[in-house]
C-alpha atoms as a PDB file:
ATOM      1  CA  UNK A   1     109.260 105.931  94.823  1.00  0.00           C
ATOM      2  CA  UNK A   2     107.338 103.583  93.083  1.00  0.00           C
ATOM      3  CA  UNK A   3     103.657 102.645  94.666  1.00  0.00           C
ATOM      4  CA  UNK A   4     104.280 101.202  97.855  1.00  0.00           C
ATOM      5  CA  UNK A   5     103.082  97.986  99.662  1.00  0.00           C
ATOM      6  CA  UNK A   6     102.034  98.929 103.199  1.00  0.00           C
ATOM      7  CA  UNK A   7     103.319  96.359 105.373  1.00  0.00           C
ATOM      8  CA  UNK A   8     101.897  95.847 109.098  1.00  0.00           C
ATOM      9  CA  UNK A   9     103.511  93.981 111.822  1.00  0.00           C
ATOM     10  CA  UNK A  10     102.358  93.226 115.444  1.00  0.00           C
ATOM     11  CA  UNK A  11     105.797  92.839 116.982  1.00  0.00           C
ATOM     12  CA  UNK A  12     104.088  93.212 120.607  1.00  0.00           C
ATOM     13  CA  UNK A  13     100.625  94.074 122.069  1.00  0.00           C
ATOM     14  CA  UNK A  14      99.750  97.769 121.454  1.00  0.00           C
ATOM     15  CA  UNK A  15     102.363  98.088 118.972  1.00  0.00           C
ATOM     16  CA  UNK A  16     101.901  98.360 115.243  1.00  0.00           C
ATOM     17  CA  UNK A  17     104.904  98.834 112.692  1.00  0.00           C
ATOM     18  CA  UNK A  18     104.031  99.704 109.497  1.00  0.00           C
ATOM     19  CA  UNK A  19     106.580  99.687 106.450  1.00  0.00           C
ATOM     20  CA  UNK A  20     105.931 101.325 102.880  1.00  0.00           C
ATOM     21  CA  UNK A  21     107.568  99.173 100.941  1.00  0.00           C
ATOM     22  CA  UNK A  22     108.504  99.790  97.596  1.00  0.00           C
ATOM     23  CA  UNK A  23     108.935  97.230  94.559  1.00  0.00           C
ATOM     24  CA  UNK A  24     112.544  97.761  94.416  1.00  0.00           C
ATOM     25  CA  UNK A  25     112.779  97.417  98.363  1.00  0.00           C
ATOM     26  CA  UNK A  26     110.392  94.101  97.593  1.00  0.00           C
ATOM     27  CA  UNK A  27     113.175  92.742  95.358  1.00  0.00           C
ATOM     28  CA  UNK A  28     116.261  94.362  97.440  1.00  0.00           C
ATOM     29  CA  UNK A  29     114.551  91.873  99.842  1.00  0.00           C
ATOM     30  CA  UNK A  30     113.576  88.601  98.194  1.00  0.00           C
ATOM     31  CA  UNK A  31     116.941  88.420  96.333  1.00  0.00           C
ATOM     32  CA  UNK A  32     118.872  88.850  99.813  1.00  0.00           C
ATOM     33  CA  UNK A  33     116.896  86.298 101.258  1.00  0.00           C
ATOM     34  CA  UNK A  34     117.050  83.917  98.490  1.00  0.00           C
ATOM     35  CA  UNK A  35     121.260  84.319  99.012  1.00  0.00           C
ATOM     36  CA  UNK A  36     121.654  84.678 102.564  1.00  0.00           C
ATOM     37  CA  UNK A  37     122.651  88.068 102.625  1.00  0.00           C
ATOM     38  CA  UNK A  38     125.907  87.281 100.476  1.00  0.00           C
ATOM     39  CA  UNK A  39     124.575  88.435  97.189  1.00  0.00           C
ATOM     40  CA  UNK A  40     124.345  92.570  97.326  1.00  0.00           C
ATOM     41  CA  UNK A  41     126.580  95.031  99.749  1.00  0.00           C
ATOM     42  CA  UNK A  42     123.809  96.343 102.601  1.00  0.00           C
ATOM     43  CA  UNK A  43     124.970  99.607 101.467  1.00  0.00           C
ATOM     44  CA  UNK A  44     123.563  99.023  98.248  1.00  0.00           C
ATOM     45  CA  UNK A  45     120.202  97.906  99.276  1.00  0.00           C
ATOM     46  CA  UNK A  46     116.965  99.793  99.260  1.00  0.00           C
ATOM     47  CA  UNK A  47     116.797  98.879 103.106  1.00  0.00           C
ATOM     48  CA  UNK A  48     119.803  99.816 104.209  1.00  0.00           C
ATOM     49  CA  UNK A  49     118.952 103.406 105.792  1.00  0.00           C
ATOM     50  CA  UNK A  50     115.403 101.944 106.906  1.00  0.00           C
ATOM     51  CA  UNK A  51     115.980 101.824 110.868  1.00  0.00           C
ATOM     52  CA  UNK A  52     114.667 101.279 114.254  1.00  0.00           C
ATOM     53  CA  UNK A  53     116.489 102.114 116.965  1.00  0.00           C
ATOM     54  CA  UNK A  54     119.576 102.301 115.101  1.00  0.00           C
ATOM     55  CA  UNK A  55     119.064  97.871 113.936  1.00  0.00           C
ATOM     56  CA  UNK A  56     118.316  97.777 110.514  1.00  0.00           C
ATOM     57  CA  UNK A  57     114.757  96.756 110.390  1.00  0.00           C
ATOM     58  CA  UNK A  58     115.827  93.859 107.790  1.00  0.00           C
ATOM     59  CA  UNK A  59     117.651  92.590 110.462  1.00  0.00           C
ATOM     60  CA  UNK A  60     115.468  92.329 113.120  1.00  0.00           C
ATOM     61  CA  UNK A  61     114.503  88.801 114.009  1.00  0.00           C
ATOM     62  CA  UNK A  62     111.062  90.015 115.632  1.00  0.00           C
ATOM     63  CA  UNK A  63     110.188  91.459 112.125  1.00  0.00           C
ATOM     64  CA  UNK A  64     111.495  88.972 109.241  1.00  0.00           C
ATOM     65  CA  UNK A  65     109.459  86.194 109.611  1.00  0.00           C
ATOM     66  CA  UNK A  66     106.431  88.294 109.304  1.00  0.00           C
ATOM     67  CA  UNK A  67     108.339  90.565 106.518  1.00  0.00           C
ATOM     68  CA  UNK A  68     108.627  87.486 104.661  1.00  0.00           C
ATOM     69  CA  UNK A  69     105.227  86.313 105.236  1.00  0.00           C
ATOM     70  CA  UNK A  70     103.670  89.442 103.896  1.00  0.00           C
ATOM     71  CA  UNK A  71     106.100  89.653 100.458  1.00  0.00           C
ATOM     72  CA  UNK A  72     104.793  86.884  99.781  1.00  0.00           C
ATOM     73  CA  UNK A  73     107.906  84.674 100.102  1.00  0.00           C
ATOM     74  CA  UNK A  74     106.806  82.256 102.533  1.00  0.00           C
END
């Protein structure tokens, strides 16, 4: 894995999530974003076996916004 971009995100009080992400995962990201999820196959992406609870964490409402935020896409 390339060097990493330590992500942290405050979904709650007393909870911290932190995700590693990588520059491929970085573009995986921005380049679903910028085509509303209709331009790659999720099974394809660098996120797709990066989970919480069994919801893919790219797909978590609680976490994108601040996801975003932090990749600089915002």
């Amino acid at each position: 894995m390339k060097k990493a971009k330590t992500i942290k995100i405050f979904p709650a009080p007393h909870v911290e999530v932190r995700l590693h992400v990588s520059k491929e995962m970085a573009e995986d990201y921005k380049a679903c974003y910028d085509t509303g999820g209709l331009g790659q196959i999720c099974t394809e992406c660098s996120w797709f076996n990066v989970k919480i609870g069994g919801a893919a964490v790219c797909c978590i409402k609680g976490l994108r916004k601040e996801t975003r935020r932090q990749l600089e896409m915002e």
